[in-house]
C-alpha atoms as a PDB file:
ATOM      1  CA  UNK A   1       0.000   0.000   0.000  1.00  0.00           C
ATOM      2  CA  UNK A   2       1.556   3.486  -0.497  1.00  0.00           C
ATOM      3  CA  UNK A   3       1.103   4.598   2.946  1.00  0.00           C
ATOM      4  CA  UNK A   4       2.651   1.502   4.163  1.00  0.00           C
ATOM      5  CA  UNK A   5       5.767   1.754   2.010  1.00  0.00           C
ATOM      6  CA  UNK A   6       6.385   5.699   3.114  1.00  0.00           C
ATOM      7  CA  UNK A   7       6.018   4.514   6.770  1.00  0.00           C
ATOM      8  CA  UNK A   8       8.881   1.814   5.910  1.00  0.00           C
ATOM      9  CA  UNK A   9      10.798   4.977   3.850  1.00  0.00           C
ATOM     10  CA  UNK A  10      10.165   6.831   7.017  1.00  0.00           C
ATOM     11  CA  UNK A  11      11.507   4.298   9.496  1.00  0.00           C
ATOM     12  CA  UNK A  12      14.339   3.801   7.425  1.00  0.00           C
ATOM     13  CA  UNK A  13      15.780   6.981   7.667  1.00  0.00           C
ATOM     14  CA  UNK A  14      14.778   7.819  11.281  1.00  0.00           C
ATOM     15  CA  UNK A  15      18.550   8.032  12.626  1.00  0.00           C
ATOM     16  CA  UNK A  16      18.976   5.134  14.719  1.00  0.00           C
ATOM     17  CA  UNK A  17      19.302   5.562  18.432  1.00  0.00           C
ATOM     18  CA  UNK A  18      22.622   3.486  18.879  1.00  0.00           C
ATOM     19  CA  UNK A  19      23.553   6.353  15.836  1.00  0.00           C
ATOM     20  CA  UNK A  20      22.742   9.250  17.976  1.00  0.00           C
ATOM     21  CA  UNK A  21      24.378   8.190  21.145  1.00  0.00           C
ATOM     22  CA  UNK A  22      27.227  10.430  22.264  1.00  0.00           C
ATOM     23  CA  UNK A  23      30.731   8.815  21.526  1.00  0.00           C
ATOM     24  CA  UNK A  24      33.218  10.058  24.610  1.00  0.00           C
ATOM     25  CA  UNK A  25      36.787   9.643  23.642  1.00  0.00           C
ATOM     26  CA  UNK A  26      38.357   6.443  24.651  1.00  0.00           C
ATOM     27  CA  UNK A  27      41.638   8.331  26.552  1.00  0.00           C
ATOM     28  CA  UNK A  28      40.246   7.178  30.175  1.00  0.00           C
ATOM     29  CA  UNK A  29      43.451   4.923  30.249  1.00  0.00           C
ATOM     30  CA  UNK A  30      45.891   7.769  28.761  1.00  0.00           C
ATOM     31  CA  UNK A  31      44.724   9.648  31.990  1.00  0.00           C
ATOM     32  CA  UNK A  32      45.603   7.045  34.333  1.00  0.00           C
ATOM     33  CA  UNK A  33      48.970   6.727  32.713  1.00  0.00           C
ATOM     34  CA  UNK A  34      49.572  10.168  33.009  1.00  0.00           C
ATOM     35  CA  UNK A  35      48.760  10.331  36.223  1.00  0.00           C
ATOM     36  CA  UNK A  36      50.537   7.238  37.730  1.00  0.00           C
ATOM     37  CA  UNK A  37      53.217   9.276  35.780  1.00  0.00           C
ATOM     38  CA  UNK A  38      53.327  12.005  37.794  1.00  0.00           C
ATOM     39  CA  UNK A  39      52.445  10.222  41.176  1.00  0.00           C
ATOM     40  CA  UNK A  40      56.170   8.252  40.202  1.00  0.00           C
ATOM     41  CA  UNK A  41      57.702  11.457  39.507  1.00  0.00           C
ATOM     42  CA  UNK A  42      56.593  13.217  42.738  1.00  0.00           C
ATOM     43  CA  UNK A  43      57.952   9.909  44.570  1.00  0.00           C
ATOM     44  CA  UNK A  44      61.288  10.141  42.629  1.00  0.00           C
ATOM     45  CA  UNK A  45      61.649  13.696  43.512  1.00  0.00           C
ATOM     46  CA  UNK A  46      60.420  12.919  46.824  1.00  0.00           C
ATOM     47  CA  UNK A  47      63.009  10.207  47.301  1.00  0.00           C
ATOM     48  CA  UNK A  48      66.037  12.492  45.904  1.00  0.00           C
ATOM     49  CA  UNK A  49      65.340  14.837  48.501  1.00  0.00           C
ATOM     50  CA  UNK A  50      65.276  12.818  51.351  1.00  0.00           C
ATOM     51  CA  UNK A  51      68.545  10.898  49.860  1.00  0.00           C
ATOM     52  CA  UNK A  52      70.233  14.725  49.589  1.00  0.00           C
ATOM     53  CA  UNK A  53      69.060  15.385  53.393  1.00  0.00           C
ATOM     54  CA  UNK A  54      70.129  11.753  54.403  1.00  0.00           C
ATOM     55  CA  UNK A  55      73.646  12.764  52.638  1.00  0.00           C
ATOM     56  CA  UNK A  56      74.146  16.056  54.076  1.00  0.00           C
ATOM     57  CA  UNK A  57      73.444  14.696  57.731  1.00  0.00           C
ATOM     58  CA  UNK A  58      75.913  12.005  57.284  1.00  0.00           C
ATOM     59  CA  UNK A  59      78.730  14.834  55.983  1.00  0.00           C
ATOM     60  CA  UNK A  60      77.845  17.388  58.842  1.00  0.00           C
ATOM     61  CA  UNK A  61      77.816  13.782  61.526  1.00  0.00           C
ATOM     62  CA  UNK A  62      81.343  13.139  60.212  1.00  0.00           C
ATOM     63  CA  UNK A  63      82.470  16.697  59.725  1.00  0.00           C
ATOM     64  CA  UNK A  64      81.662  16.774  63.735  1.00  0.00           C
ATOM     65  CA  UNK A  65      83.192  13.749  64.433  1.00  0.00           C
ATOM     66  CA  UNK A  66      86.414  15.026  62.230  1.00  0.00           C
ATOM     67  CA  UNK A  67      86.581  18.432  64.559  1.00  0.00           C
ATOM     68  CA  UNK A  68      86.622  16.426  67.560  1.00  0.00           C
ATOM     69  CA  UNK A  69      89.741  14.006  66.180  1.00  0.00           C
ATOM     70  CA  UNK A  70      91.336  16.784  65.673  1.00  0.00           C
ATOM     71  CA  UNK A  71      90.836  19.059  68.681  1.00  0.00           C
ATOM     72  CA  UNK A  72      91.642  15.945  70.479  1.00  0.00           C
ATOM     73  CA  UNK A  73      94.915  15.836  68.635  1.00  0.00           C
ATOM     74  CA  UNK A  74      95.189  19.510  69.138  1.00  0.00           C
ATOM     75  CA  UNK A  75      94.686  19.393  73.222  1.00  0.00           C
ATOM     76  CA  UNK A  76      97.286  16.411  73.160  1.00  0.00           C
ATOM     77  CA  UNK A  77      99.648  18.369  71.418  1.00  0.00           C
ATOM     78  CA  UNK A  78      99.484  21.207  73.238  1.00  0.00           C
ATOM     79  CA  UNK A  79      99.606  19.331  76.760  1.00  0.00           C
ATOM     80  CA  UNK A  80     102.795  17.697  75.373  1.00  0.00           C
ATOM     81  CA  UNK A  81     104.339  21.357  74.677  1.00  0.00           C
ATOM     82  CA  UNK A  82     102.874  22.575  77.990  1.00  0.00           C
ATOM     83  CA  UNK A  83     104.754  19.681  79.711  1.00  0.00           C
ATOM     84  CA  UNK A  84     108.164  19.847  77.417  1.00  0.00           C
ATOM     85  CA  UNK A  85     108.351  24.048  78.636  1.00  0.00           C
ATOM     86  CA  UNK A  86     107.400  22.919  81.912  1.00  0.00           C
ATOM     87  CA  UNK A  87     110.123  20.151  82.162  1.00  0.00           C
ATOM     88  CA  UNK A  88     112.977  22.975  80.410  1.00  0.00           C
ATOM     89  CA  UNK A  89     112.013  25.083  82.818  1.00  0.00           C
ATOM     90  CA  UNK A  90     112.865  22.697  85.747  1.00  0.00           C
ATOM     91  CA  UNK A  91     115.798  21.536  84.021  1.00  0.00           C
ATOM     92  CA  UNK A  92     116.963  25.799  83.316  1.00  0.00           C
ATOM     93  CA  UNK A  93     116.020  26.211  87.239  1.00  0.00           C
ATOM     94  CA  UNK A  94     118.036  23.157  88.431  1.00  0.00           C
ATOM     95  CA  UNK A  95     121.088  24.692  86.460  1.00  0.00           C
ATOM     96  CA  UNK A  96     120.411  28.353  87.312  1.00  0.00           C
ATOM     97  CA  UNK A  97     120.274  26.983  91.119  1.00  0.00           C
ATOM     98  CA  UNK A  98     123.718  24.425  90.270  1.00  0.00           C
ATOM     99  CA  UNK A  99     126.169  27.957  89.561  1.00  0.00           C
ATOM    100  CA  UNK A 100     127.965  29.938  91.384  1.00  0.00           C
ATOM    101  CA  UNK A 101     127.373  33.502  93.052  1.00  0.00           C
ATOM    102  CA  UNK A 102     129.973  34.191  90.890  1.00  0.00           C
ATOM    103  CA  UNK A 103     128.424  33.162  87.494  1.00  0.00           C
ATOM    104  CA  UNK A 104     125.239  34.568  88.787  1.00  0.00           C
ATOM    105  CA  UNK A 105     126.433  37.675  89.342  1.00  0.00           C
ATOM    106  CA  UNK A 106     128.348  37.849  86.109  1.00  0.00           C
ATOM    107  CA  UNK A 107     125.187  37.257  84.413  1.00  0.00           C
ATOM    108  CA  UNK A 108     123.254  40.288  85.652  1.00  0.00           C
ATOM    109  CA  UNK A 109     126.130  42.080  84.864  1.00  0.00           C
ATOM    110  CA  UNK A 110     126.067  41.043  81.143  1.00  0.00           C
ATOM    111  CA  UNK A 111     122.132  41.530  80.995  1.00  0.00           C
ATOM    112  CA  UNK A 112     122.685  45.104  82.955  1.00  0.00           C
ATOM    113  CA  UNK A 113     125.406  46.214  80.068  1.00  0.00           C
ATOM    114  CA  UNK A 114     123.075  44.903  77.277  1.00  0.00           C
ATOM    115  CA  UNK A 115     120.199  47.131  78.233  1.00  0.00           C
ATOM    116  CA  UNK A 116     122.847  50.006  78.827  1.00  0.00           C
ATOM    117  CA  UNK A 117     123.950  49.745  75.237  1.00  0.00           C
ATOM    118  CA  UNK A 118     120.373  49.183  73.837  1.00  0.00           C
ATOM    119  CA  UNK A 119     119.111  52.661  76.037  1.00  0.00           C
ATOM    120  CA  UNK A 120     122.354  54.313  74.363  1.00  0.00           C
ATOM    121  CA  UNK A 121     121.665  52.922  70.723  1.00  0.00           C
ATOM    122  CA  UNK A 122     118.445  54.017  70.472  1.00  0.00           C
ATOM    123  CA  UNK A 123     119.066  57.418  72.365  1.00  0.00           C
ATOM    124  CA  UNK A 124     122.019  58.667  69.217  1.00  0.00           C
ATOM    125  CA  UNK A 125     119.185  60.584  67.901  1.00  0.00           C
ATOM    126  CA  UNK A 126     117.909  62.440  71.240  1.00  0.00           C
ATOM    127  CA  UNK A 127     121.862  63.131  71.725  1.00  0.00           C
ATOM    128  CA  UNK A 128     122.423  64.308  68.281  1.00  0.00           C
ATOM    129  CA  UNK A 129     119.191  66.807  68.882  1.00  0.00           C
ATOM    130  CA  UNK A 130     121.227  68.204  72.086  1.00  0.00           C
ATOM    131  CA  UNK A 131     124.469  68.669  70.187  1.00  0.00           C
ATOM    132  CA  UNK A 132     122.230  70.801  67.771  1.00  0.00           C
ATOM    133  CA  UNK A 133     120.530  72.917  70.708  1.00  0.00           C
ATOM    134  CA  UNK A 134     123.841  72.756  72.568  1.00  0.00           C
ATOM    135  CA  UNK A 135     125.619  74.747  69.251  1.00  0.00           C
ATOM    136  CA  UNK A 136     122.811  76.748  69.302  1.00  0.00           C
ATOM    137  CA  UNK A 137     123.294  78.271  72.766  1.00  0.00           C
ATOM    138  CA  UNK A 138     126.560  78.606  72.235  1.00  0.00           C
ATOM    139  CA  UNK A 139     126.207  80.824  68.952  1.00  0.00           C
ATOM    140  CA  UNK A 140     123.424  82.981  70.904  1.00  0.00           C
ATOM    141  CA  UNK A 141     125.992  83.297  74.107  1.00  0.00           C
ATOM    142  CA  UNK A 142     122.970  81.904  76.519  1.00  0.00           C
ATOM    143  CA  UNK A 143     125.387  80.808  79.207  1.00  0.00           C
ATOM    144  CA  UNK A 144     122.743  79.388  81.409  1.00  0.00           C
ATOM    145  CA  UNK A 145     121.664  77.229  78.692  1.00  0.00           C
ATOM    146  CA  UNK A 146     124.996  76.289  77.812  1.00  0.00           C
ATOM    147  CA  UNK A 147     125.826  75.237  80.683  1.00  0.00           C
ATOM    148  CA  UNK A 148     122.671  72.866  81.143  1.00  0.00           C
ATOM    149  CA  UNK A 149     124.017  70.961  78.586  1.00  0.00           C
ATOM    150  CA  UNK A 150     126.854  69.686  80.836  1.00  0.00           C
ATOM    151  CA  UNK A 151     126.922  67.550  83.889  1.00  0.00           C
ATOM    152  CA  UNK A 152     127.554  68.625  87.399  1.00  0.00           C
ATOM    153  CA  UNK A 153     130.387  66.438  87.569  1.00  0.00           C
ATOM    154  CA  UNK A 154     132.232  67.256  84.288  1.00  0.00           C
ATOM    155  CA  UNK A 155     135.802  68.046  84.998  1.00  0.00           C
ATOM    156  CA  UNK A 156     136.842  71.756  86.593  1.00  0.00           C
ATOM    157  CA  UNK A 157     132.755  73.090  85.291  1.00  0.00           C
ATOM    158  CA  UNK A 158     133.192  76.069  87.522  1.00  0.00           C
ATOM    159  CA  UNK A 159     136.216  77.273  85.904  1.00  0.00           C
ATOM    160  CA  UNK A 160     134.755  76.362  82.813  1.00  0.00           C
ATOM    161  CA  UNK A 161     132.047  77.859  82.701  1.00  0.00           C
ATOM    162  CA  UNK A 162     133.788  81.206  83.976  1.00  0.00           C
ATOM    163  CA  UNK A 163     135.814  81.441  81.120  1.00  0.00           C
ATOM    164  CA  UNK A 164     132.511  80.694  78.944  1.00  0.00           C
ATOM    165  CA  UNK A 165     131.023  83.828  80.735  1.00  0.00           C
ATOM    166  CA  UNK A 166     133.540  86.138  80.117  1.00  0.00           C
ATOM    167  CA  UNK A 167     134.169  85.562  76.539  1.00  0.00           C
ATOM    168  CA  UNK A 168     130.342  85.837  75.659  1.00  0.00           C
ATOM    169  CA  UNK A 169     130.551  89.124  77.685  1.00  0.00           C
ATOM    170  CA  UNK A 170     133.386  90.352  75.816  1.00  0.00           C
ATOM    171  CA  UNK A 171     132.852  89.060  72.173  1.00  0.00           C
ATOM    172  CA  UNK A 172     129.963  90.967  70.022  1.00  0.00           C
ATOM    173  CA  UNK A 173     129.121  87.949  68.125  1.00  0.00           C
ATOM    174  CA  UNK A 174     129.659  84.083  68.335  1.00  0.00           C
ATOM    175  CA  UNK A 175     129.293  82.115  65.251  1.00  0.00           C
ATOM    176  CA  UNK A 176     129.303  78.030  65.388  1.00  0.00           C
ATOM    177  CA  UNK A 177     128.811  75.548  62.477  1.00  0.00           C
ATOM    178  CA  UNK A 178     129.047  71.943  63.009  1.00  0.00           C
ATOM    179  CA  UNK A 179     129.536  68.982  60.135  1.00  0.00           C
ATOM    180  CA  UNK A 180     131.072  66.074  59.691  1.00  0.00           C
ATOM    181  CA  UNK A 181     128.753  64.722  62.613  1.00  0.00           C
ATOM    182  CA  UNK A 182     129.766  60.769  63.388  1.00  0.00           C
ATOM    183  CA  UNK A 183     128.095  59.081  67.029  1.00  0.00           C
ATOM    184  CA  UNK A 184     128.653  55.890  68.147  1.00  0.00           C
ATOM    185  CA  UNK A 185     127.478  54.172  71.374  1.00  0.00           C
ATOM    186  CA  UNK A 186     129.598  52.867  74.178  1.00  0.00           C
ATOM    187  CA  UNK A 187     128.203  51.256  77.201  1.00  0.00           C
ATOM    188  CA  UNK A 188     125.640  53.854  78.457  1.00  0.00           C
ATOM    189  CA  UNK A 189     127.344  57.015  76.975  1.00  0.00           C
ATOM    190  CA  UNK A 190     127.356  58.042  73.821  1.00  0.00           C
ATOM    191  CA  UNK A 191     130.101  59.518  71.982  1.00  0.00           C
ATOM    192  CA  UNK A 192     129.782  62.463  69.335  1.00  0.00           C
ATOM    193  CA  UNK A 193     132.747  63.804  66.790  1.00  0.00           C
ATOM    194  CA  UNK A 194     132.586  66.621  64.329  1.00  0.00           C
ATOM    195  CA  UNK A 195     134.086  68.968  63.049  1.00  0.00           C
ATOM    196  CA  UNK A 196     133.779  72.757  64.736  1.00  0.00           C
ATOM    197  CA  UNK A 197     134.279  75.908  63.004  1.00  0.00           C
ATOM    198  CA  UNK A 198     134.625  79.170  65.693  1.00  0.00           C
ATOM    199  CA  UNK A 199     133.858  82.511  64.395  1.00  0.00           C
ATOM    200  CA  UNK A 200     133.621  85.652  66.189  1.00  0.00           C
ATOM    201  CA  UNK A 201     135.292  89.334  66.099  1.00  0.00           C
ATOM    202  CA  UNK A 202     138.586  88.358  67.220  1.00  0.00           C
ATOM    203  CA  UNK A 203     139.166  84.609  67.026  1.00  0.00           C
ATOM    204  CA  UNK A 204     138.352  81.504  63.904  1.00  0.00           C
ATOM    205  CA  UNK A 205     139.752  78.442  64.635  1.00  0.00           C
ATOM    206  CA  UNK A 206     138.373  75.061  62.991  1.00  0.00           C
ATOM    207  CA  UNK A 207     139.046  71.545  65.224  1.00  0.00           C
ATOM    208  CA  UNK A 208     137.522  68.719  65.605  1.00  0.00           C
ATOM    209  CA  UNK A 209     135.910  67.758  68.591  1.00  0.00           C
ATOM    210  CA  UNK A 210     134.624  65.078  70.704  1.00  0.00           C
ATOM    211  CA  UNK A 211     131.837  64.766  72.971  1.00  0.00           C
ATOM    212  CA  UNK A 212     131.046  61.822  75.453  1.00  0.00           C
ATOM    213  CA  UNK A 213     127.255  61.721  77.127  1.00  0.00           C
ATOM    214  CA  UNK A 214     126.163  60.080  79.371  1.00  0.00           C
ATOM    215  CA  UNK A 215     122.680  58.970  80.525  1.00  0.00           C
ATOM    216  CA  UNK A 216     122.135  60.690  84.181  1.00  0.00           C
ATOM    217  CA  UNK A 217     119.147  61.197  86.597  1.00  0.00           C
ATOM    218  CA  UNK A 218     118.788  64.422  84.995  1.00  0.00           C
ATOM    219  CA  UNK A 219     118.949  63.035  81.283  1.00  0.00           C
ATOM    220  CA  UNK A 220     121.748  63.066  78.404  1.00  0.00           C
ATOM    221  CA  UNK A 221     124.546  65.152  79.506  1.00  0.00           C
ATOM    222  CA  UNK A 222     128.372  66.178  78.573  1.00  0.00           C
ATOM    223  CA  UNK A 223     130.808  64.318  80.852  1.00  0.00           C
ATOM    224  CA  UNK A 224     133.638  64.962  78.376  1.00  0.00           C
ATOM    225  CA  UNK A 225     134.608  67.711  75.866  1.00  0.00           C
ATOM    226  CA  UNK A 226     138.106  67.033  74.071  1.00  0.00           C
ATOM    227  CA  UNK A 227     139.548  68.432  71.073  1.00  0.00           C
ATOM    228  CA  UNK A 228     141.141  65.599  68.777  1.00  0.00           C
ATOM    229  CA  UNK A 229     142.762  67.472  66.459  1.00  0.00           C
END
């Protein structure tokens, strides 16, 4: 019959209802995959860290353990040099207490020299400051100044210094150059040379002279004035 044949027409082309059922894609398993993936990658990383804080525990444990070796080793050490000074010591006392008055006193007399000549060494320059200031006063006829220079027990100072008076009363002008300057220590004096060159209105003379000083109570001062030559 016609209308039976377009029913048929019809139901054949009705879409078919496994046709219109929605198709999901079949990746369910690619998920999983993935994320077992990165579940193993967050254990790995996991894992390396704890291994890197397992290994830097174990290098600080025997970096500790290495410190204490060796401060060990250091305190033994020590102790042994402690005891070595201690036993030189006894051994330097026992001899010290073995000699003599006679080398003892011998030895304070060396030590006493050697700081005598170390004072005088390293005083040159103070001295050589003096013999300056010393030619100085001279030049400007400052007797009282002058005379400071020398000690109270340099040889015939009264006399000395009365002559010095006189001729800075009588001569207008005093002129004094110095050169040729050598010092050397000796004991606990030192010694100065150089050359002097007198001027004034009626006498020039050129000589060379020595000084000796001498370390006093009262400082560097002249026990000795010779001319040389």
């Amino acid at each position: 019959m016609w209308y039976s044949s377009k029913r048929r027409n019809e139901k054949a082309d009705r879409p078919s209802k496994v046709e219109n059922t929605v198709s999901y894609p079949n990746d369910l398993g690619e998920q999983i995959n993935g994320m077992n993936a990165r579940n193993i990658n967050r254990n790995k990383k996991r894992m390396l860290l704890n291994n890197r804080a397992l290994t830097y525990c174990l290098l600080f444990v025997l970096l500790v353990v290495t410190a204490g070796v060796t401060a060990r080793q250091l305190l033994v050490k020590s102790g042994s040099a402690k005891n070595e000074a201690f036993r030189m010591k006894k051994l330097i006392d026992a001899n010290n207490v073995g000699n003599n008055n006679g080398d003892n006193t011998r030895t304070v007399i060396a030590q006493a020299t050697r700081k005598d000549e170390s004072l005088a060494q390293y005083s040159i320059s103070l001295v050589l400051l003096h013999v300056e200031e010393w030619k100085n006063h001279w030049s400007s006829k400052n007797i009282r100044a002058f005379m400071s220079f020398y000690h109270k027990n340099f040889a015939d100072r009264k006399n000395f210094e009365d002559n010095k008076r006189r001729i800075f009363t009588k001569e207008q002008f005093i002129q004094i150059d110095i050169s040729n300057v050598e010092s050397e220590a000796k004991s606990d004096s030192i010694v100065v040379r150089f050359t002097q060159r007198y001027n004034s209105k009626s006498f020039s003379d050129t000589a060379r002279k020595e000084l000796v000083w001498s370390n006093t109570e009262d400082g560097w001062k002249i026990i000795s004035e010779t001319i040389i030559r």
